[in-house]
PDB file of N, CA and C in Angstrom:
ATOM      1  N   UNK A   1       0.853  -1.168   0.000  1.00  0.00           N
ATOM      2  CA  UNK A   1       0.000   0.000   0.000  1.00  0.00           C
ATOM      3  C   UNK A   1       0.906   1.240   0.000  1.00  0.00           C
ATOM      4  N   UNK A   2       0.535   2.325  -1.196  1.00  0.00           N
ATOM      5  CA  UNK A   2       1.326   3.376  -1.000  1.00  0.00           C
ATOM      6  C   UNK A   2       1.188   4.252   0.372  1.00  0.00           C
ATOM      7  N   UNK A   3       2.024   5.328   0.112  1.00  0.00           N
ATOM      8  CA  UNK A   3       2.096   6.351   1.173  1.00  0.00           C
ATOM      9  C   UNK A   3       0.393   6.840   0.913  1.00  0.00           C
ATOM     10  N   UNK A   4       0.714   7.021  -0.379  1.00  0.00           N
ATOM     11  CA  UNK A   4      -1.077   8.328  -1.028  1.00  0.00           C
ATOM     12  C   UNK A   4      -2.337   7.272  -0.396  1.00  0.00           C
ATOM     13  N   UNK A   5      -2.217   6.738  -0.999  1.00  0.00           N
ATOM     14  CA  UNK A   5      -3.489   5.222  -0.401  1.00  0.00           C
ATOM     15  C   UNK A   5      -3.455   5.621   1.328  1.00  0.00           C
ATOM     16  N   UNK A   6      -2.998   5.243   1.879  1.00  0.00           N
ATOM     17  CA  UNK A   6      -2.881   4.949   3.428  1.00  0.00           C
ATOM     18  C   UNK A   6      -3.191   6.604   4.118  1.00  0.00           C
ATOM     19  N   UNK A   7      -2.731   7.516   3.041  1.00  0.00           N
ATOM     20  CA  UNK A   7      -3.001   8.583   3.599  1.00  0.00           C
ATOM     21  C   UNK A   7      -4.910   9.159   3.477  1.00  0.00           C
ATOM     22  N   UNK A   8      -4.868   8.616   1.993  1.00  0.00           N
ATOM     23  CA  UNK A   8      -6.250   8.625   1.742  1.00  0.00           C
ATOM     24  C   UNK A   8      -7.228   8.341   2.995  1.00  0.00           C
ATOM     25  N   UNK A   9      -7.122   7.153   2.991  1.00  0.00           N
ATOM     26  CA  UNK A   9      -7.419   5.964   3.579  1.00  0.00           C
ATOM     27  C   UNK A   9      -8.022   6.392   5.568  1.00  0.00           C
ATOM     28  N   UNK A  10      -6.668   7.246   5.796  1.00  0.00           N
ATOM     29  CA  UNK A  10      -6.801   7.885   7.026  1.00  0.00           C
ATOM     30  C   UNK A  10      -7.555   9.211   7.149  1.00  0.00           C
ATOM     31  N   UNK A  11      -7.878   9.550   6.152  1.00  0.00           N
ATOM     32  CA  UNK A  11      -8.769  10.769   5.924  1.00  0.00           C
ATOM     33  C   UNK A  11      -9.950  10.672   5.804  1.00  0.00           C
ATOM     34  N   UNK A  12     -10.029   9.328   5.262  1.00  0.00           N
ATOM     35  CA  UNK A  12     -11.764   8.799   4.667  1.00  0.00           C
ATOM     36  C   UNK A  12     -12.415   8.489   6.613  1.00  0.00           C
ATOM     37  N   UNK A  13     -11.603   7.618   6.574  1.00  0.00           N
ATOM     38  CA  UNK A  13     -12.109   7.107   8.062  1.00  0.00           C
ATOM     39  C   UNK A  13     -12.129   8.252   9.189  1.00  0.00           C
ATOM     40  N   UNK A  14     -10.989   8.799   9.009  1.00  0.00           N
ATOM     41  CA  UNK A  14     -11.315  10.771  10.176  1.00  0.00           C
ATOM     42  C   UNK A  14     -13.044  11.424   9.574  1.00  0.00           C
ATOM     43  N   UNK A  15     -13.055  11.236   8.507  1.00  0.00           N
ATOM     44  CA  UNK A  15     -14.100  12.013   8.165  1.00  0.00           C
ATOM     45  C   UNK A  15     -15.539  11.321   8.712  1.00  0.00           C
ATOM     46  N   UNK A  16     -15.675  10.126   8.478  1.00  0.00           N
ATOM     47  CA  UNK A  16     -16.639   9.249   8.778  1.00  0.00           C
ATOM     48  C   UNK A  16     -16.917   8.883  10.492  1.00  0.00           C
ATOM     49  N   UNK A  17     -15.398   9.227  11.674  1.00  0.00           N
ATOM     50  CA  UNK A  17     -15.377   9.227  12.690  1.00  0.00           C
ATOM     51  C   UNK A  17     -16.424  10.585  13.079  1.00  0.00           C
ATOM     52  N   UNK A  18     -15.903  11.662  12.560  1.00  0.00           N
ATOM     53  CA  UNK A  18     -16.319  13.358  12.399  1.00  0.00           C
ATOM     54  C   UNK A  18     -18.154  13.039  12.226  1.00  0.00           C
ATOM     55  N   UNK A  19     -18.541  12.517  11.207  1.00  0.00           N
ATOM     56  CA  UNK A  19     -19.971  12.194  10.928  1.00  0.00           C
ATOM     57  C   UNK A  19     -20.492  11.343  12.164  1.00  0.00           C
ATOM     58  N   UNK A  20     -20.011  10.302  12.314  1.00  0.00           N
ATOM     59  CA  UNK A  20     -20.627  10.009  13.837  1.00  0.00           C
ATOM     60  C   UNK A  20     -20.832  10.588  14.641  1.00  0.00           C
ATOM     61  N   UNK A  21     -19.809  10.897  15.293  1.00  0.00           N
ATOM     62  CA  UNK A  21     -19.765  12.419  16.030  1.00  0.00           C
ATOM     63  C   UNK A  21     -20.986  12.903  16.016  1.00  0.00           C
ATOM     64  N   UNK A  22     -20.849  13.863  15.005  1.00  0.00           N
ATOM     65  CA  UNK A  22     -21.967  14.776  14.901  1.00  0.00           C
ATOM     66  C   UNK A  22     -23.261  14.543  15.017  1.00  0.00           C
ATOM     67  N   UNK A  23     -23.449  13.197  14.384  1.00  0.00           N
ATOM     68  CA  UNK A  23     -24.992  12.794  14.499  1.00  0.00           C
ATOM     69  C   UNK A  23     -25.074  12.162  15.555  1.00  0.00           C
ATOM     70  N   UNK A  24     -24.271  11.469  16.607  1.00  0.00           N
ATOM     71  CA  UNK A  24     -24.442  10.892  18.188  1.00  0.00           C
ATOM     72  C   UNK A  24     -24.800  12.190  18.553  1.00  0.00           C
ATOM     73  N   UNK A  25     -24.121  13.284  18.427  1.00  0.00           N
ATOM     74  CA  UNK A  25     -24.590  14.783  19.615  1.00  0.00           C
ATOM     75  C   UNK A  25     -25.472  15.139  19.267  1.00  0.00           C
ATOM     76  N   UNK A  26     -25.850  15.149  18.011  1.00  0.00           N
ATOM     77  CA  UNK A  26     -27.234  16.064  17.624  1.00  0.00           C
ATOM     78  C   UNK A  26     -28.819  14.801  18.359  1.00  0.00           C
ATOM     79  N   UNK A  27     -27.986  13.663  18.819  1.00  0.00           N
ATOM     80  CA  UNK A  27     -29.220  12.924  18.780  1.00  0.00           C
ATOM     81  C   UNK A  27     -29.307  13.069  20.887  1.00  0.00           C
ATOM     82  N   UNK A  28     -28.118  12.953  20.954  1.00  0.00           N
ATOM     83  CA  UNK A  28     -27.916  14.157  22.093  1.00  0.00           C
ATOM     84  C   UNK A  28     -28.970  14.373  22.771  1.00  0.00           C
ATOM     85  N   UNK A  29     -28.477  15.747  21.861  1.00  0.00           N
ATOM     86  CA  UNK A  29     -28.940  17.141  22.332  1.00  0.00           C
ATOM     87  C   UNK A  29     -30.504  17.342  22.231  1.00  0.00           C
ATOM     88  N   UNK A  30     -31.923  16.260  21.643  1.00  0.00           N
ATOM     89  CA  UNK A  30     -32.681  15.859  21.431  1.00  0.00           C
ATOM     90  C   UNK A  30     -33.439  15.073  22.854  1.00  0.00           C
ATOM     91  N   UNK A  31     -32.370  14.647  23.561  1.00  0.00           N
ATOM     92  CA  UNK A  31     -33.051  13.901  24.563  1.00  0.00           C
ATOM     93  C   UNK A  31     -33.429  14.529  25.936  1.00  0.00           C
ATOM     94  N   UNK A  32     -33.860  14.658  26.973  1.00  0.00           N
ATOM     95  CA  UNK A  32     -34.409  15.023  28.037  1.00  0.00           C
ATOM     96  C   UNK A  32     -33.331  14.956  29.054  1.00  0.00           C
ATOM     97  N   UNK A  33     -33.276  15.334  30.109  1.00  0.00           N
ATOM     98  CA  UNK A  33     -32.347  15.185  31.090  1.00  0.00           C
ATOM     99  C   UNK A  33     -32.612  13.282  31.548  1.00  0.00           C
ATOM    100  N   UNK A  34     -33.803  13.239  31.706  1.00  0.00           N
ATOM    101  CA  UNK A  34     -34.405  12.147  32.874  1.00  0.00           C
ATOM    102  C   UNK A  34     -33.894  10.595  31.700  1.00  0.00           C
ATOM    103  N   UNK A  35     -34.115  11.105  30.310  1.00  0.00           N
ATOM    104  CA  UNK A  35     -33.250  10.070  28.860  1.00  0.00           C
ATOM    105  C   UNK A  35     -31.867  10.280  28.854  1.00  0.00           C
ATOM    106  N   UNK A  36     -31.396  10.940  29.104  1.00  0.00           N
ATOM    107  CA  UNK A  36     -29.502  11.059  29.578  1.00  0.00           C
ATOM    108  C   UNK A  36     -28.836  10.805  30.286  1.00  0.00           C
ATOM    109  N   UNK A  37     -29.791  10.482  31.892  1.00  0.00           N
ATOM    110  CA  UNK A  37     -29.353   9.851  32.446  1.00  0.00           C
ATOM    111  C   UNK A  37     -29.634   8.199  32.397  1.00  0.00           C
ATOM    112  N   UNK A  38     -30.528   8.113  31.668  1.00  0.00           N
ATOM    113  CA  UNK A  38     -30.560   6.553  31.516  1.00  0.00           C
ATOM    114  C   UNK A  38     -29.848   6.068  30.846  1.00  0.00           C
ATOM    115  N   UNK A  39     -29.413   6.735  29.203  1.00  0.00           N
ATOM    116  CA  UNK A  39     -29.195   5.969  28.185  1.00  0.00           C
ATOM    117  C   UNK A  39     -26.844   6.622  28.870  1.00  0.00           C
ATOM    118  N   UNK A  40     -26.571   7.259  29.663  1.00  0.00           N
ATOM    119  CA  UNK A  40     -25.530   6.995  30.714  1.00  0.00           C
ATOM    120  C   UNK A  40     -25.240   5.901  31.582  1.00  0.00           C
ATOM    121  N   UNK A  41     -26.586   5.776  32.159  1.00  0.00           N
ATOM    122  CA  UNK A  41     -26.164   4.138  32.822  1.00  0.00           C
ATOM    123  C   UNK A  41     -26.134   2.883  31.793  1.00  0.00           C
ATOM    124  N   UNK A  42     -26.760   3.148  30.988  1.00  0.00           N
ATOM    125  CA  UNK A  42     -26.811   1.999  29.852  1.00  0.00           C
ATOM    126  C   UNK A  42     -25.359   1.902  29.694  1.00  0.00           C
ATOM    127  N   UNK A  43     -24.373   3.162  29.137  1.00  0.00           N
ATOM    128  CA  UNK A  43     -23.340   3.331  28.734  1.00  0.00           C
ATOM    129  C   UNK A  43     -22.018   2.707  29.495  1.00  0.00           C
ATOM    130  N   UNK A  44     -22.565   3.284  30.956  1.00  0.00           N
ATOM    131  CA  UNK A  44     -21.663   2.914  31.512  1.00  0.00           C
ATOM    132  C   UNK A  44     -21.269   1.166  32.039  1.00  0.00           C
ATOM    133  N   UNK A  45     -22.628   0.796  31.859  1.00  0.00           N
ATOM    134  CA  UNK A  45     -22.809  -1.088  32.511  1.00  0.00           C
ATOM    135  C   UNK A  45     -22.495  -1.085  30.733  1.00  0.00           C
ATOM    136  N   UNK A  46     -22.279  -1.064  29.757  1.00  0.00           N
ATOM    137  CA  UNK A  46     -22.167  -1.655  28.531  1.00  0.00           C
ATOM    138  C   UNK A  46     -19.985  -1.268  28.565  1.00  0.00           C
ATOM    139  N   UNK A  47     -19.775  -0.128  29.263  1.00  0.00           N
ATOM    140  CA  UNK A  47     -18.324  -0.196  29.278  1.00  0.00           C
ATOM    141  C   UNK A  47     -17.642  -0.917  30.173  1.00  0.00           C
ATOM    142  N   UNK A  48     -18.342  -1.305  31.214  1.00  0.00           N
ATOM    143  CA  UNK A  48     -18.070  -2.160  32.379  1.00  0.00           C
ATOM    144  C   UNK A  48     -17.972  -3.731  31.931  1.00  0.00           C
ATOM    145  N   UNK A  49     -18.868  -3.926  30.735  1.00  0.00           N
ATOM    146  CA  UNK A  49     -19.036  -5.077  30.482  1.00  0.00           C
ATOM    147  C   UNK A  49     -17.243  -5.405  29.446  1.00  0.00           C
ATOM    148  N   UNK A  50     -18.055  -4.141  28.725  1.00  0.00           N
ATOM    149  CA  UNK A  50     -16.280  -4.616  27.692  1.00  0.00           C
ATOM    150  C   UNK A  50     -14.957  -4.609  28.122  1.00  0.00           C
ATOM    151  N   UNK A  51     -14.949  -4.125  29.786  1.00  0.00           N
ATOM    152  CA  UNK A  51     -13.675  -4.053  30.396  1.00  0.00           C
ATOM    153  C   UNK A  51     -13.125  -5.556  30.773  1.00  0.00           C
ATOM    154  N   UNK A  52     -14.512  -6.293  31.501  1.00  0.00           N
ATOM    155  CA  UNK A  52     -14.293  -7.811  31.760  1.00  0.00           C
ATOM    156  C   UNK A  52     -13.938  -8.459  30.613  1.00  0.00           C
ATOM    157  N   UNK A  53     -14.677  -8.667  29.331  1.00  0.00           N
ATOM    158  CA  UNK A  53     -14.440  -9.201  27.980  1.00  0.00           C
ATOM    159  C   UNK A  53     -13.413  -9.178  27.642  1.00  0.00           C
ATOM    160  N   UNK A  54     -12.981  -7.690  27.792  1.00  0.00           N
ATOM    161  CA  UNK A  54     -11.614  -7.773  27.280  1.00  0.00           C
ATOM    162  C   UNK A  54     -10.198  -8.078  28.274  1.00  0.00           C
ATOM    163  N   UNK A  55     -10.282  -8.051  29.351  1.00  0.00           N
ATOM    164  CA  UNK A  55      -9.808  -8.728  30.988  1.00  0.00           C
ATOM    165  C   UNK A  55      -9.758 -10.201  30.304  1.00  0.00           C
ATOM    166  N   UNK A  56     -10.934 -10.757  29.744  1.00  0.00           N
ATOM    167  CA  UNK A  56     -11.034 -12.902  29.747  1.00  0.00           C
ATOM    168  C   UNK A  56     -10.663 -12.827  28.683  1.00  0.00           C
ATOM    169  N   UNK A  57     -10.155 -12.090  27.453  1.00  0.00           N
ATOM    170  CA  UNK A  57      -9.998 -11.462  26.098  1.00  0.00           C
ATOM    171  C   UNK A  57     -11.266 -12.503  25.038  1.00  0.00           C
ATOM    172  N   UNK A  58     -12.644 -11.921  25.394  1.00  0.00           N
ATOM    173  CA  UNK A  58     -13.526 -12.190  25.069  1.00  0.00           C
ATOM    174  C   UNK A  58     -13.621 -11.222  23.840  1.00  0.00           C
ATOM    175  N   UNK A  59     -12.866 -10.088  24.159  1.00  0.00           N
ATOM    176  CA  UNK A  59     -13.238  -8.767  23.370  1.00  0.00           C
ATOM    177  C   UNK A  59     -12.060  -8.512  22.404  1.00  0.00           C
ATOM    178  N   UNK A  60     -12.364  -8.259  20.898  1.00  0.00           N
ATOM    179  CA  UNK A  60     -11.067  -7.936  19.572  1.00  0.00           C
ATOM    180  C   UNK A  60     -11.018  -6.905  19.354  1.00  0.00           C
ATOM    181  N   UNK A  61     -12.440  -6.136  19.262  1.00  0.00           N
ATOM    182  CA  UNK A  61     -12.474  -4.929  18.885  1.00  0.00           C
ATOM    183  C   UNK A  61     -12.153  -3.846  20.129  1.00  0.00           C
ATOM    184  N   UNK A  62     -11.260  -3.241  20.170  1.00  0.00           N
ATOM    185  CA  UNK A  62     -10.431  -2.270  21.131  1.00  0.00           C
ATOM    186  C   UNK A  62     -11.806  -0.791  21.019  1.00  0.00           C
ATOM    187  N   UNK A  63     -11.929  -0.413  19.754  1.00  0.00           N
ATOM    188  CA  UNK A  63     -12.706   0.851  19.694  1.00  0.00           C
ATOM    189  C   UNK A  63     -14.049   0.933  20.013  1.00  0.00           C
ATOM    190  N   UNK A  64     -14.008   0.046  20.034  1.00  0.00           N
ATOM    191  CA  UNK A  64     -15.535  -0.066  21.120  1.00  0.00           C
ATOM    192  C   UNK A  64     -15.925   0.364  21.978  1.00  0.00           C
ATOM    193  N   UNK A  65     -14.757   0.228  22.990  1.00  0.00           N
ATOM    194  CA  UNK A  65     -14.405   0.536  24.342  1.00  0.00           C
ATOM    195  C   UNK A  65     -13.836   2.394  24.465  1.00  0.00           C
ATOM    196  N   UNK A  66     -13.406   2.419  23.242  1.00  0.00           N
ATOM    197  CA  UNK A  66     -12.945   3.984  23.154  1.00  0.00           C
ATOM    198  C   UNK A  66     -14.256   4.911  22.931  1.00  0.00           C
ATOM    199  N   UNK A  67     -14.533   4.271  22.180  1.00  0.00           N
ATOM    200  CA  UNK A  67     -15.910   4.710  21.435  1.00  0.00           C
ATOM    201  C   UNK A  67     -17.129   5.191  22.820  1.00  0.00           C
ATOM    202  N   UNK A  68     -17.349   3.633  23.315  1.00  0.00           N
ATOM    203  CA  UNK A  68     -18.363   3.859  23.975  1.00  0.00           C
ATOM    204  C   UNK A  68     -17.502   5.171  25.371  1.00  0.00           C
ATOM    205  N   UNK A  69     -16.259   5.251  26.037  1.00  0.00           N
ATOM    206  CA  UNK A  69     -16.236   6.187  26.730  1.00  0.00           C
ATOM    207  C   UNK A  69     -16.687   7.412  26.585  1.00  0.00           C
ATOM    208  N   UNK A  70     -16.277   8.089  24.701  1.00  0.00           N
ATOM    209  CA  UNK A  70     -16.239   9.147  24.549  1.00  0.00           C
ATOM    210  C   UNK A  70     -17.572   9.241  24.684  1.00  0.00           C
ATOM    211  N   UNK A  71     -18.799   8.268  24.085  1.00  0.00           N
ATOM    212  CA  UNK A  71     -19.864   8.445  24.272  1.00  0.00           C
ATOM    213  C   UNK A  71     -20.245   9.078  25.732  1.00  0.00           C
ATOM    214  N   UNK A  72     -19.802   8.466  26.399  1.00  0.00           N
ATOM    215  CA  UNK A  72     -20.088   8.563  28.141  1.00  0.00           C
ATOM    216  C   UNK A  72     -19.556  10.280  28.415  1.00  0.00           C
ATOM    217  N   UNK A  73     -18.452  10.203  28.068  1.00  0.00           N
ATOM    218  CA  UNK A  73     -18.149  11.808  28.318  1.00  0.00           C
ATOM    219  C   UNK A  73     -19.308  13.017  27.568  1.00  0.00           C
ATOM    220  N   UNK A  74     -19.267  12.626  26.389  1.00  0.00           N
ATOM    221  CA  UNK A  74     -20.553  13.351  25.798  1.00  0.00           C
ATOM    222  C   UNK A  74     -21.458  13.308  26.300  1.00  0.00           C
ATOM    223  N   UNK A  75     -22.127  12.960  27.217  1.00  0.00           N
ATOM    224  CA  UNK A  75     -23.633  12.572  27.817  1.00  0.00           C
ATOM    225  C   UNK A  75     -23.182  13.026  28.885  1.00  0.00           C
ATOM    226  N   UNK A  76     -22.146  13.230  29.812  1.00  0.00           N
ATOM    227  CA  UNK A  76     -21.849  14.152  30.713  1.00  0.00           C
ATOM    228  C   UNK A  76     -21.735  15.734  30.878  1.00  0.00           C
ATOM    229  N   UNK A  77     -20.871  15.610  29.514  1.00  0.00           N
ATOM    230  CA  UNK A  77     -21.077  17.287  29.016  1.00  0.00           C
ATOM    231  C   UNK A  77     -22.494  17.558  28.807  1.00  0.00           C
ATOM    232  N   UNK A  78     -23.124  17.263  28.510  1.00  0.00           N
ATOM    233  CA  UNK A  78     -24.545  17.904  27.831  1.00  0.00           C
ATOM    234  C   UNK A  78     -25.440  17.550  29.072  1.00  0.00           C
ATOM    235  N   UNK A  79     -25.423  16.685  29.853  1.00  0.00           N
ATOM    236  CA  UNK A  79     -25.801  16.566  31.833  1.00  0.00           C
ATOM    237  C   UNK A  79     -25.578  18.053  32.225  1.00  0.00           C
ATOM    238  N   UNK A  80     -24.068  18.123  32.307  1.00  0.00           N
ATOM    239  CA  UNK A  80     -23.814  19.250  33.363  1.00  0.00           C
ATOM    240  C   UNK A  80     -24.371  20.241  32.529  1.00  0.00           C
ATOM    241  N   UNK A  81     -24.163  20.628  31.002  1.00  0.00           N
ATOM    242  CA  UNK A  81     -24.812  22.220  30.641  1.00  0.00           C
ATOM    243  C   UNK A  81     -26.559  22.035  31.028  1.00  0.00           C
ATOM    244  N   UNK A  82     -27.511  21.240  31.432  1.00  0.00           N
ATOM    245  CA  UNK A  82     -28.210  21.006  31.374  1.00  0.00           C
ATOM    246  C   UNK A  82     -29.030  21.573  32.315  1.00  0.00           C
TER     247      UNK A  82
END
Protein backbone atom coordinates (compact mmCIF):
# COMPACT_ATOMS: atom_id res chain seq x y z
CA UNK A 1 0.00 0.00 0.00
CA UNK A 2 1.33 3.38 -1.00
CA UNK A 3 2.10 6.35 1.17
CA UNK A 4 -1.08 8.33 -1.03
CA UNK A 5 -3.49 5.22 -0.40
CA UNK A 6 -2.88 4.95 3.43
CA UNK A 7 -3.00 8.58 3.60
CA UNK A 8 -6.25 8.62 1.74
CA UNK A 9 -7.42 5.96 3.58
CA UNK A 10 -6.80 7.89 7.03
CA UNK A 11 -8.77 10.77 5.92
CA UNK A 12 -11.76 8.80 4.67
CA UNK A 13 -12.11 7.11 8.06
CA UNK A 14 -11.32 10.77 10.18
CA UNK A 15 -14.10 12.01 8.16
CA UNK A 16 -16.64 9.25 8.78
CA UNK A 17 -15.38 9.23 12.69
CA UNK A 18 -16.32 13.36 12.40
CA UNK A 19 -19.97 12.19 10.93
CA UNK A 20 -20.63 10.01 13.84
CA UNK A 21 -19.76 12.42 16.03
CA UNK A 22 -21.97 14.78 14.90
CA UNK A 23 -24.99 12.79 14.50
CA UNK A 24 -24.44 10.89 18.19
CA UNK A 25 -24.59 14.78 19.62
CA UNK A 26 -27.23 16.06 17.62
CA UNK A 27 -29.22 12.92 18.78
CA UNK A 28 -27.92 14.16 22.09
CA UNK A 29 -28.94 17.14 22.33
CA UNK A 30 -32.68 15.86 21.43
CA UNK A 31 -33.05 13.90 24.56
CA UNK A 32 -34.41 15.02 28.04
CA UNK A 33 -32.35 15.18 31.09
CA UNK A 34 -34.41 12.15 32.87
CA UNK A 35 -33.25 10.07 28.86
CA UNK A 36 -29.50 11.06 29.58
CA UNK A 37 -29.35 9.85 32.45
CA UNK A 38 -30.56 6.55 31.52
CA UNK A 39 -29.20 5.97 28.18
CA UNK A 40 -25.53 7.00 30.71
CA UNK A 41 -26.16 4.14 32.82
CA UNK A 42 -26.81 2.00 29.85
CA UNK A 43 -23.34 3.33 28.73
CA UNK A 44 -21.66 2.91 31.51
CA UNK A 45 -22.81 -1.09 32.51
CA UNK A 46 -22.17 -1.66 28.53
CA UNK A 47 -18.32 -0.20 29.28
CA UNK A 48 -18.07 -2.16 32.38
CA UNK A 49 -19.04 -5.08 30.48
CA UNK A 50 -16.28 -4.62 27.69
CA UNK A 51 -13.67 -4.05 30.40
CA UNK A 52 -14.29 -7.81 31.76
CA UNK A 53 -14.44 -9.20 27.98
CA UNK A 54 -11.61 -7.77 27.28
CA UNK A 55 -9.81 -8.73 30.99
CA UNK A 56 -11.03 -12.90 29.75
CA UNK A 57 -10.00 -11.46 26.10
CA UNK A 58 -13.53 -12.19 25.07
CA UNK A 59 -13.24 -8.77 23.37
CA UNK A 60 -11.07 -7.94 19.57
CA UNK A 61 -12.47 -4.93 18.88
CA UNK A 62 -10.43 -2.27 21.13
CA UNK A 63 -12.71 0.85 19.69
CA UNK A 64 -15.53 -0.07 21.12
CA UNK A 65 -14.41 0.54 24.34
CA UNK A 66 -12.95 3.98 23.15
CA UNK A 67 -15.91 4.71 21.44
CA UNK A 68 -18.36 3.86 23.97
CA UNK A 69 -16.24 6.19 26.73
CA UNK A 70 -16.24 9.15 24.55
CA UNK A 71 -19.86 8.44 24.27
CA UNK A 72 -20.09 8.56 28.14
CA UNK A 73 -18.15 11.81 28.32
CA UNK A 74 -20.55 13.35 25.80
CA UNK A 75 -23.63 12.57 27.82
CA UNK A 76 -21.85 14.15 30.71
CA UNK A 77 -21.08 17.29 29.02
CA UNK A 78 -24.55 17.90 27.83
CA UNK A 79 -25.80 16.57 31.83
CA UNK A 80 -23.81 19.25 33.36
CA UNK A 81 -24.81 22.22 30.64
CA UNK A 82 -28.21 21.01 31.37
Amino acid sequence: MSFQAIKNYSLKTHTISNMRKREQLKEFTKLGKGDLQRLLKEKQENLRGFRFDLAGGKIKDISLIRETRKSVSRIKTLLNKK
